[in-house]
C-alpha atoms as a PDB file:
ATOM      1  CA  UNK A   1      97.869  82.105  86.946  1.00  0.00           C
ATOM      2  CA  UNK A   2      99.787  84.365  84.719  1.00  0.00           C
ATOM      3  CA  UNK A   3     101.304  86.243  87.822  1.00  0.00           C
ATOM      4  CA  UNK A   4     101.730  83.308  89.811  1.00  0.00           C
ATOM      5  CA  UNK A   5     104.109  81.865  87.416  1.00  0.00           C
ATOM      6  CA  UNK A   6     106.185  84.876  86.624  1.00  0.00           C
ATOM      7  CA  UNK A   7     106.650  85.326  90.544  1.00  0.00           C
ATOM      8  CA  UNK A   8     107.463  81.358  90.700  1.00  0.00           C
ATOM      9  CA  UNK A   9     109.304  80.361  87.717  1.00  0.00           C
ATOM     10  CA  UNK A  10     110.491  76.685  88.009  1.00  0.00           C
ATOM     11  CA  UNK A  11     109.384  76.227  91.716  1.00  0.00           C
ATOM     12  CA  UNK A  12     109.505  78.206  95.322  1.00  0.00           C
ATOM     13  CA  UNK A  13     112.707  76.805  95.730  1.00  0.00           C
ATOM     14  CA  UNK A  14     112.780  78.024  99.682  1.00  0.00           C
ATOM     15  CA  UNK A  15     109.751  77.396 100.786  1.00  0.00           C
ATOM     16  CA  UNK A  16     110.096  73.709  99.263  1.00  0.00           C
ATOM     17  CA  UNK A  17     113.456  73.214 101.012  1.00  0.00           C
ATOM     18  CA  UNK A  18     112.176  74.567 104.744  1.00  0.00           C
ATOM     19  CA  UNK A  19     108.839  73.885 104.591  1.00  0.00           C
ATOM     20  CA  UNK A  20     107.574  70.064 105.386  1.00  0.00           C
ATOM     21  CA  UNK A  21     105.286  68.853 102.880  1.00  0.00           C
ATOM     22  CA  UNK A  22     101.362  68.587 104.465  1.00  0.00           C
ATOM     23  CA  UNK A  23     101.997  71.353 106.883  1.00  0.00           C
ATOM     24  CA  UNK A  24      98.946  73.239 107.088  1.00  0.00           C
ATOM     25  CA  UNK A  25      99.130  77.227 108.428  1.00  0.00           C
ATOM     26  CA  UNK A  26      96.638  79.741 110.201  1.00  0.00           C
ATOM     27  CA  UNK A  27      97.671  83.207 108.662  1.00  0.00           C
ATOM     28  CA  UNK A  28      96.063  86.841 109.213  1.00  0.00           C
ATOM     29  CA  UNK A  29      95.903  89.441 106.907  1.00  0.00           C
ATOM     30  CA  UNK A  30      96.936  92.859 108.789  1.00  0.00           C
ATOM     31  CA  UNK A  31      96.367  96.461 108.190  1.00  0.00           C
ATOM     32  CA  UNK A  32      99.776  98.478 108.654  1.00  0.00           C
ATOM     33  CA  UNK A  33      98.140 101.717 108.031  1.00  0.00           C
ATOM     34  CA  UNK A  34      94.007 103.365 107.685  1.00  0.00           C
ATOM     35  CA  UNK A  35      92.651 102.519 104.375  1.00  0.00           C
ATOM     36  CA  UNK A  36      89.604 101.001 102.134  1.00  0.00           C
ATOM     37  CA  UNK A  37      89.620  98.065 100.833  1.00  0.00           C
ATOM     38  CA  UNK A  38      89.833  96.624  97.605  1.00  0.00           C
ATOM     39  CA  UNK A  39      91.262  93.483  95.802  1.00  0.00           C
ATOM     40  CA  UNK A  40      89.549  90.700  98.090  1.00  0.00           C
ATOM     41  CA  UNK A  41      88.533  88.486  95.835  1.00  0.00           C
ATOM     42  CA  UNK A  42      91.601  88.376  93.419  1.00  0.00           C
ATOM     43  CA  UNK A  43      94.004  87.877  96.564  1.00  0.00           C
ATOM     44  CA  UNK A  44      92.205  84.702  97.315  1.00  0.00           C
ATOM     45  CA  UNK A  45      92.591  83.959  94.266  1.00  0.00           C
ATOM     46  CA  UNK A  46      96.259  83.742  94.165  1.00  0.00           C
ATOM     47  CA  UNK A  47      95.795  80.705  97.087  1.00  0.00           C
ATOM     48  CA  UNK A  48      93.044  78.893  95.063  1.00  0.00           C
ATOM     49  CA  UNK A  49      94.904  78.796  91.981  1.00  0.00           C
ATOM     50  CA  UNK A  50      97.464  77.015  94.232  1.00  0.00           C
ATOM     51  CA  UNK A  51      95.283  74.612  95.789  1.00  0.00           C
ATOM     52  CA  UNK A  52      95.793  75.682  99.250  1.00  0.00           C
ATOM     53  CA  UNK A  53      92.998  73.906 100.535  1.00  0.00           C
ATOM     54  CA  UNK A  54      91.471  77.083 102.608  1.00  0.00           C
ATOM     55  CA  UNK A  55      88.983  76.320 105.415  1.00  0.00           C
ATOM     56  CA  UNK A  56      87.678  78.852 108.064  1.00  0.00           C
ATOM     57  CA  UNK A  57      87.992  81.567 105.675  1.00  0.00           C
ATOM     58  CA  UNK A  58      86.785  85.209 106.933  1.00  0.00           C
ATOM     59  CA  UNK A  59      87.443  88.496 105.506  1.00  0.00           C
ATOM     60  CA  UNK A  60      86.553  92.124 105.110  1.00  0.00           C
ATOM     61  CA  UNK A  61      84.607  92.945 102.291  1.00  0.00           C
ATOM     62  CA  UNK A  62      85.709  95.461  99.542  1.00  0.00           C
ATOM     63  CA  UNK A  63      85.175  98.650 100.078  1.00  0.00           C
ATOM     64  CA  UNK A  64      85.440  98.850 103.374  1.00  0.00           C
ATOM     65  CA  UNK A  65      86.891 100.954 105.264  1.00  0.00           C
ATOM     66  CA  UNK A  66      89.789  99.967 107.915  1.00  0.00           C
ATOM     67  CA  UNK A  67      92.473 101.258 110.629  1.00  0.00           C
ATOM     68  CA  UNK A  68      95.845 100.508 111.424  1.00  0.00           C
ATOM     69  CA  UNK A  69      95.878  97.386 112.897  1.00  0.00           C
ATOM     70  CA  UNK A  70      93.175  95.284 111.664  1.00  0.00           C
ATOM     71  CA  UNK A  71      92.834  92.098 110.756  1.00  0.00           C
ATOM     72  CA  UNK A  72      91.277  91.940 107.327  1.00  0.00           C
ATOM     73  CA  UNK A  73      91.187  87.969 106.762  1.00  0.00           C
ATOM     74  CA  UNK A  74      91.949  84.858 108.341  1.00  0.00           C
ATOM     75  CA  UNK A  75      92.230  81.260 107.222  1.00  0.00           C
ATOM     76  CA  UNK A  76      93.936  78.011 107.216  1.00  0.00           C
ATOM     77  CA  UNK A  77      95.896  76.688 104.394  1.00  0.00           C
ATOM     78  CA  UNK A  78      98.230  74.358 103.228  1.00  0.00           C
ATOM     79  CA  UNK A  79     101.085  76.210 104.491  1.00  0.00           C
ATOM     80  CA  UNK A  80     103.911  75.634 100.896  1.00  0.00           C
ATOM     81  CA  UNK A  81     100.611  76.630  98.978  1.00  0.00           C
ATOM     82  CA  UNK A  82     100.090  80.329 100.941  1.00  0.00           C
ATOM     83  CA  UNK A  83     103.722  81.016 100.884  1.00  0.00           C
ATOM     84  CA  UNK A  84     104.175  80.708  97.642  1.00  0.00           C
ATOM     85  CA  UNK A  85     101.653  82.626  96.400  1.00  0.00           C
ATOM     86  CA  UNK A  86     101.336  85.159  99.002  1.00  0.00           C
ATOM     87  CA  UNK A  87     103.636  87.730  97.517  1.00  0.00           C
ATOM     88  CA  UNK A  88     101.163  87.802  94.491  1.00  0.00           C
ATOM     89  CA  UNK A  89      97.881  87.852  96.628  1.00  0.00           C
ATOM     90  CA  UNK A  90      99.334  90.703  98.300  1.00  0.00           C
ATOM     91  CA  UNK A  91     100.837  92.721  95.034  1.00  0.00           C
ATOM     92  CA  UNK A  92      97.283  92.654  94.260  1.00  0.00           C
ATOM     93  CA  UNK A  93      95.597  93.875  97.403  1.00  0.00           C
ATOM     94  CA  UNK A  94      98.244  96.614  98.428  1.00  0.00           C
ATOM     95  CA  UNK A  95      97.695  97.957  94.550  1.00  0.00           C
ATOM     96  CA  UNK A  96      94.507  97.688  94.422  1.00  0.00           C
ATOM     97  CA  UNK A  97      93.759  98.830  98.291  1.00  0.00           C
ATOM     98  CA  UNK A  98      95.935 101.935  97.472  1.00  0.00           C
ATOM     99  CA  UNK A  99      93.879 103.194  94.924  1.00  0.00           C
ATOM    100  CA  UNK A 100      90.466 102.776  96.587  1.00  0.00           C
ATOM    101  CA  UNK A 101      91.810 104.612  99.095  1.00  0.00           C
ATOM    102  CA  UNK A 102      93.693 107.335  97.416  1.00  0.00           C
ATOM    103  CA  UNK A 103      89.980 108.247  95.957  1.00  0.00           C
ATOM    104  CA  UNK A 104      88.411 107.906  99.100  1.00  0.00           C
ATOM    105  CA  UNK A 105      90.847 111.224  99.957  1.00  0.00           C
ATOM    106  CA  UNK A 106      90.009 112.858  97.024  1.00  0.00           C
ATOM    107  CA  UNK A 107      86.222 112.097  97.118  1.00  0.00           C
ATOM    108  CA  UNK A 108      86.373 113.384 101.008  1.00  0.00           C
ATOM    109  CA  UNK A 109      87.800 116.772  99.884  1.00  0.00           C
ATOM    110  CA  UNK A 110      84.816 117.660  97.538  1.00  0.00           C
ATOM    111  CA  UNK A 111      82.077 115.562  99.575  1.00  0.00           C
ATOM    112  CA  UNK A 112      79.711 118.645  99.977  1.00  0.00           C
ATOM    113  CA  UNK A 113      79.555 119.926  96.046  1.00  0.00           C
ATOM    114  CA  UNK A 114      78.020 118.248  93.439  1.00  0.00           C
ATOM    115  CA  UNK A 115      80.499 116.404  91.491  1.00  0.00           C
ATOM    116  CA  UNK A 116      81.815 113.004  90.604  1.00  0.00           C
ATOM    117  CA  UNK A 117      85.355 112.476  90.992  1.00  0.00           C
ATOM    118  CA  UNK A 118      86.152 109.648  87.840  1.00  0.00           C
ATOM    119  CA  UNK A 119      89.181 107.645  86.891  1.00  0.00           C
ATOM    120  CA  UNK A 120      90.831 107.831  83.250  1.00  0.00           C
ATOM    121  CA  UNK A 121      92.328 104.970  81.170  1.00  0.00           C
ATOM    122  CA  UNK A 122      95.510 105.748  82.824  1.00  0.00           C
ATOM    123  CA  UNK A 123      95.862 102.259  84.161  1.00  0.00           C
ATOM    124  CA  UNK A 124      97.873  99.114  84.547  1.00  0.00           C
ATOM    125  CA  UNK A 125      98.052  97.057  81.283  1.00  0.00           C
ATOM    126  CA  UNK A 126      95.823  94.489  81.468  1.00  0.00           C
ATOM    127  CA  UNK A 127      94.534  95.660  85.384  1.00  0.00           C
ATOM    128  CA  UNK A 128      91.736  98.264  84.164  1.00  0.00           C
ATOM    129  CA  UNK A 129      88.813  96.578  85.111  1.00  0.00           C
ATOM    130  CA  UNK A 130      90.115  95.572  88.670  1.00  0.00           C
ATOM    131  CA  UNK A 131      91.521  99.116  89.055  1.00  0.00           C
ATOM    132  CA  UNK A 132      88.050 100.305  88.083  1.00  0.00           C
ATOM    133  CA  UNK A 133      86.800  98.576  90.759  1.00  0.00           C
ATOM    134  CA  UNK A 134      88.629  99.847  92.856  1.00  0.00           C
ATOM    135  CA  UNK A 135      87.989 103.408  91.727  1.00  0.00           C
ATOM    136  CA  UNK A 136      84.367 102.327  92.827  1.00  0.00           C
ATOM    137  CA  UNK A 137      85.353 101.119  96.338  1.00  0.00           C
ATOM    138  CA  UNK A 138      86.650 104.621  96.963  1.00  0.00           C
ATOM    139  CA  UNK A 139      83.399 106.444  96.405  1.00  0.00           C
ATOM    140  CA  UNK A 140      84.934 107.293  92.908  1.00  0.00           C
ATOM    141  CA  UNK A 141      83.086 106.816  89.432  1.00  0.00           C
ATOM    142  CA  UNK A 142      84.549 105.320  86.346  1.00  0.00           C
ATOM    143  CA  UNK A 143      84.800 107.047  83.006  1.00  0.00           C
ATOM    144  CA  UNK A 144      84.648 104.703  80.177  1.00  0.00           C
ATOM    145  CA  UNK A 145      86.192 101.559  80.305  1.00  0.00           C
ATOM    146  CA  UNK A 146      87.765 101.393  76.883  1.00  0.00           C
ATOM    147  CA  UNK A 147      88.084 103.230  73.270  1.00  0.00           C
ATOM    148  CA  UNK A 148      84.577 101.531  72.554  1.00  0.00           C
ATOM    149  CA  UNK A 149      82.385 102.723  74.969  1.00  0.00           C
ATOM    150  CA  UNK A 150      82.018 106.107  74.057  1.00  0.00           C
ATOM    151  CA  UNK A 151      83.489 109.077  71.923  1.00  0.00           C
ATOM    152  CA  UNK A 152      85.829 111.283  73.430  1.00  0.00           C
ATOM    153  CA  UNK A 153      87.693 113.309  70.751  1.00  0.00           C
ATOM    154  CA  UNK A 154      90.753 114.729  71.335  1.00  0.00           C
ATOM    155  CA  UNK A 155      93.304 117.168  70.581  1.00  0.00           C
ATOM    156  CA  UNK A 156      95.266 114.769  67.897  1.00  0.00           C
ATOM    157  CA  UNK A 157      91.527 113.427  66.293  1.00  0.00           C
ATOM    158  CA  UNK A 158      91.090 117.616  66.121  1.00  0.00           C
ATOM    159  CA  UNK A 159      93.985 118.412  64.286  1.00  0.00           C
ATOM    160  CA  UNK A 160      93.087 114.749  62.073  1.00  0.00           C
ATOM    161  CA  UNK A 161      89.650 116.163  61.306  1.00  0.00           C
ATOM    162  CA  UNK A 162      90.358 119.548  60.432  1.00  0.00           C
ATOM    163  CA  UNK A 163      89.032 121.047  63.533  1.00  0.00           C
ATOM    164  CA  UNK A 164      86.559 120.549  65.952  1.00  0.00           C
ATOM    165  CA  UNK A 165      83.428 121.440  63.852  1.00  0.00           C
ATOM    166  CA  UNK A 166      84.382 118.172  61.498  1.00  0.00           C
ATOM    167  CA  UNK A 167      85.202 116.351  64.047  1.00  0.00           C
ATOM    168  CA  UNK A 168      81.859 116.328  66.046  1.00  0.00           C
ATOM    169  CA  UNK A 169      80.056 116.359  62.505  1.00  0.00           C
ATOM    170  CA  UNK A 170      81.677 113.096  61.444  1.00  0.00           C
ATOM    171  CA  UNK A 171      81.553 111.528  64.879  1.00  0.00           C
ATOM    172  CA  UNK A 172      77.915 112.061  64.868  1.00  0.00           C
ATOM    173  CA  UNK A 173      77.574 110.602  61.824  1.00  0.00           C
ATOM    174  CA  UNK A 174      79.600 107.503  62.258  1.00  0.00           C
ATOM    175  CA  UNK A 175      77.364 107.004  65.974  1.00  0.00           C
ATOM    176  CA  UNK A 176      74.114 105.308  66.971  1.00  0.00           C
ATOM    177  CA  UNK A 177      71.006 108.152  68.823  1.00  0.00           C
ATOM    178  CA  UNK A 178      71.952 107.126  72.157  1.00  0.00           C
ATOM    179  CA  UNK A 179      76.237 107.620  71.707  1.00  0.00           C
ATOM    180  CA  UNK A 180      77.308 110.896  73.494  1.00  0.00           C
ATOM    181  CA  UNK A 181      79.992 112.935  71.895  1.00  0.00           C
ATOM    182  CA  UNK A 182      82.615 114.534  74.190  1.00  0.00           C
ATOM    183  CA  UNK A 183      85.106 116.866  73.071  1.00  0.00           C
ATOM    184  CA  UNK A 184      88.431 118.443  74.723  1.00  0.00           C
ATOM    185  CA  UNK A 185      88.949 122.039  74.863  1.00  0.00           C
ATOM    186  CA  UNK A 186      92.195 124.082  75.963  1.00  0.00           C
ATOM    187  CA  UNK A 187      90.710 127.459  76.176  1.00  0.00           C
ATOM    188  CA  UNK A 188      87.276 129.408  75.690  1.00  0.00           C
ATOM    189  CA  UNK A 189      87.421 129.634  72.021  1.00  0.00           C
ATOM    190  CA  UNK A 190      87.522 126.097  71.696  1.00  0.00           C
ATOM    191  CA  UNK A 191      84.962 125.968  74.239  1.00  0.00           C
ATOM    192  CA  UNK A 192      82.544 127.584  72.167  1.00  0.00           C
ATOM    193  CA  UNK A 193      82.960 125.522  68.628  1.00  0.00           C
ATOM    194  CA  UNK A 194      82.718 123.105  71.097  1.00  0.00           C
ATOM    195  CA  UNK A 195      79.006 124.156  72.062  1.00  0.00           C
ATOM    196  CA  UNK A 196      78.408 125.740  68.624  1.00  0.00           C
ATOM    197  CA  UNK A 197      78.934 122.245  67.274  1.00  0.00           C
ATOM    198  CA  UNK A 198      76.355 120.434  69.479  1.00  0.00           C
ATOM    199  CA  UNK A 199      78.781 118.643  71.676  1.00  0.00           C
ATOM    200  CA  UNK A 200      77.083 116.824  74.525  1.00  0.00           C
ATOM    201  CA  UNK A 201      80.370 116.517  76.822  1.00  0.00           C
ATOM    202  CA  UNK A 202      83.150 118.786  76.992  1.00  0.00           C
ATOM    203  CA  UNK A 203      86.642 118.291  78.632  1.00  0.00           C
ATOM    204  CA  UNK A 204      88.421 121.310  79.756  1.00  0.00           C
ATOM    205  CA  UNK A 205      92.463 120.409  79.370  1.00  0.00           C
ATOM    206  CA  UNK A 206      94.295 121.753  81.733  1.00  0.00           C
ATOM    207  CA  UNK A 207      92.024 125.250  82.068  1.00  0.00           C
ATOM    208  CA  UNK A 208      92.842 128.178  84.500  1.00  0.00           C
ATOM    209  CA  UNK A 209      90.042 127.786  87.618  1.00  0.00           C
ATOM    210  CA  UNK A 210      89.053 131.667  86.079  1.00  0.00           C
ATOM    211  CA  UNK A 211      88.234 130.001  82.608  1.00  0.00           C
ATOM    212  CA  UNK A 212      86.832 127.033  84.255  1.00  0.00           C
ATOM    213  CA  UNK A 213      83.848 129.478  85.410  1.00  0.00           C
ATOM    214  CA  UNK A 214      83.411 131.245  82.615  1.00  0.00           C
ATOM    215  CA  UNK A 215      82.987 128.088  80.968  1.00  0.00           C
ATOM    216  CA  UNK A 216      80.758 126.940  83.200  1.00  0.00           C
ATOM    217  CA  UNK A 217      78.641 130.261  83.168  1.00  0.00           C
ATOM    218  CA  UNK A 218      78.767 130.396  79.113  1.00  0.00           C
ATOM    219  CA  UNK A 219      77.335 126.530  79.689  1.00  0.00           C
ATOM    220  CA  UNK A 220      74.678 127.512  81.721  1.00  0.00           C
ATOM    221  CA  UNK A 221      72.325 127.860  78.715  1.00  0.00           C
ATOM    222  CA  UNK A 222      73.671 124.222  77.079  1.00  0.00           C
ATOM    223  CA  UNK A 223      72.847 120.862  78.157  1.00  0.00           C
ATOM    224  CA  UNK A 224      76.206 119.746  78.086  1.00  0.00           C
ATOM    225  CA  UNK A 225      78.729 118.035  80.795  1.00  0.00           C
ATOM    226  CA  UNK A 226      81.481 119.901  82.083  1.00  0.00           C
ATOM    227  CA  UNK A 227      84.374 117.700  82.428  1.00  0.00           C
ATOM    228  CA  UNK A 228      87.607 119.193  84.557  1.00  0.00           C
ATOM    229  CA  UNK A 229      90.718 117.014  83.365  1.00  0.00           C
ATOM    230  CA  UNK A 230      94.986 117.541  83.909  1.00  0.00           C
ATOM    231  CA  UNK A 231      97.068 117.660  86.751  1.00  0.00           C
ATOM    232  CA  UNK A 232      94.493 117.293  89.812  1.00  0.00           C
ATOM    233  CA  UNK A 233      95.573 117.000  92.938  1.00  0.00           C
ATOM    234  CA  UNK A 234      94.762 116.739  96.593  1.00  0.00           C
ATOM    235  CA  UNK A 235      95.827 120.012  96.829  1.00  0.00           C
ATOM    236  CA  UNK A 236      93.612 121.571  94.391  1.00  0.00           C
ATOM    237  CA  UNK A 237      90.772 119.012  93.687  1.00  0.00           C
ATOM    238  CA  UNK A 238      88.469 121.220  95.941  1.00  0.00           C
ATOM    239  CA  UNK A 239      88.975 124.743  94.175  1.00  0.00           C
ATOM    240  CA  UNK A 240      88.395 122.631  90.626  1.00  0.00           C
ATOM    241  CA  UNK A 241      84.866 121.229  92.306  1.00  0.00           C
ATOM    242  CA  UNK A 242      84.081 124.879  93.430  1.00  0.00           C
ATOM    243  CA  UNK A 243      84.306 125.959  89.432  1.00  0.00           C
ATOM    244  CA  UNK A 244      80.675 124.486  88.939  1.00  0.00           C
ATOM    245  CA  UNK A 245      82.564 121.636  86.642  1.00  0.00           C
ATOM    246  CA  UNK A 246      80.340 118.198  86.912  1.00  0.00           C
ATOM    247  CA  UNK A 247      83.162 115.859  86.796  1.00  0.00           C
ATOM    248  CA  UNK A 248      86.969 116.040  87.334  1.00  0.00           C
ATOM    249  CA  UNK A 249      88.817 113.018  86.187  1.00  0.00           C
ATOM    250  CA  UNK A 250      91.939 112.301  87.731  1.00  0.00           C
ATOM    251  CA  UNK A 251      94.640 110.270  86.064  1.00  0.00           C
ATOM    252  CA  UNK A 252      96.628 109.731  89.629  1.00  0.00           C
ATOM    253  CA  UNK A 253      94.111 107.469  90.723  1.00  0.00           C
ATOM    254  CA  UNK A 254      95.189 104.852  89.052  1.00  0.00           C
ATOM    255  CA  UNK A 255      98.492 105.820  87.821  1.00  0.00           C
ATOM    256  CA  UNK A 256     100.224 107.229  90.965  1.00  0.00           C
ATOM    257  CA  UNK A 257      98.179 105.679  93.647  1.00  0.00           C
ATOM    258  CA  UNK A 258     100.729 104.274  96.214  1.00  0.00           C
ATOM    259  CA  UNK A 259     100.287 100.139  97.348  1.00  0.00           C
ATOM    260  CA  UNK A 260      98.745 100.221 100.474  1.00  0.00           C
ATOM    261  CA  UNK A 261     100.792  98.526 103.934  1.00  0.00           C
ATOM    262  CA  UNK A 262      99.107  95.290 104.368  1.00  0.00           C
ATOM    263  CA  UNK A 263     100.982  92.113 105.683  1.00  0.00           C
ATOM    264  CA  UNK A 264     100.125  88.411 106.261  1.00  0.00           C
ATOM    265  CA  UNK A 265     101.012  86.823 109.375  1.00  0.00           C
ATOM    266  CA  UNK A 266     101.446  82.807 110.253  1.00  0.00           C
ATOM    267  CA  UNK A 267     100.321  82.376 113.579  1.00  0.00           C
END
């Protein structure tokens, strides 16, 4: 409701001056471009939350996959109702359609090697857990939701600490048996405190592809998660998967992903 009154303000001041009251509308929901879907439920949503009245309702689920073209929903509606909220249904879907299948590209370009291409908290205030979802719909995998689901420590909680040794030791500490500790690294020295100090997770910032492997060989002994994180990109995802890393998390999915083309037709 939230969005629906920031778009609306007082009132839909042209659709209530063209529109007849009690007109009811048959729209379609159109692909403009190939995609996957995501976002389905929210964009109805936006029309329920204005009492459209929608009857004959079908649509695409998420996740799906689609082509330039098609139709991704239908339904009838009271027609002032799906006007005026169909700039927010759509904000959603294009946003959140865009990012399921930005991932979909990146999860394509490593398909064959074993490892999970994850999101980052790199997302729209407020939008995580739909983005996450989205992430999902892609073929992606989420990393953790929020500062409480799991320890990550950091370059700033290093320098805090007094170095990395401290920092696992009082994370582990502070942490139930079953809480994993992850730690970022920015070269091979840090890599091994990292391992020296019992880390279960480690994040390599930023790493050259040749320290990537060595890390990955110097793990090979550990059991500890090799996390690949900083400037990923379609262009490089695949030689970062070839490294041996487990995971690669990839702020852009989220952050840069662009709205996907999606329209809604009366007819």
């Amino acid at each position: 409701m939230e969005a629906l009154e920031e778009d609306i303000g007082h009132e839909d001041i042209t659709t209530n001056r063209t529109v007849p009251a009690h007109t009811r509308c048959r729209a379609r929901l159109v692909a403009k471009q190939d995609g996957v879907l995501s976002g389905m439920g929210v964009f109805r949503l936006a029309f329920d939350c204005m009492k459209a009245r929608i009857e004959d309702w079908q649509a695409v689920s998420d996740g799906a996959r689609f082509t330039r073209g098609d139709e991704l929903a239908s339904f009838k509606g009271d027609a002032r109702a799906v006007l005026t909220a169909e700039r927010t249904a759509l904000n959603f879907l294009q946003r959140l359609s865009g990012i399921a299948t930005l991932t979909a590209r990146y999860v394509a370009a490593v398909e064959d090697l074993n490892v999970r291409i994850c999101d980052t908290r790199k997302t729209t205030p407020l939008m995580r857990r739909l983005e996450k979802e989205a992430v999902v719909h892609g073929g992606g995998s989420n990393h953790r939701f929020n500062l409480f689901n799991g320890i990550l420590i950091k370059e700033n909680h290093i320098r805090a600490a007094g170095g990395i040794g401290a920092a696992v030791y009082n994370a582990s500490g502070g942490a139930h048996h079953l809480m994993k500790i992850e730690v970022e690294v920015s070269n091979l020295d840090e890599f091994d405190e990292a391992i020296r100090a019992g880390a279960d997770a480690i994040m390599l910032d930023n790493m050259s592809l040749n320290d990537m492997r060595e890390a990955v060989r110097r793990a090979r002994d550990h059991h500890v998660v090799i996390e690949a994180s900083g400037n990923a990109s379609l262009e490089n995802i695949r030689a970062i998967a070839e490294t041996g890393v487990h995971i690669i998390s990839v702020g852009a999915l989220t952050h840069s992903a662009p709205a996907a083309d999606l329209s809604l037709l009366f007819c």
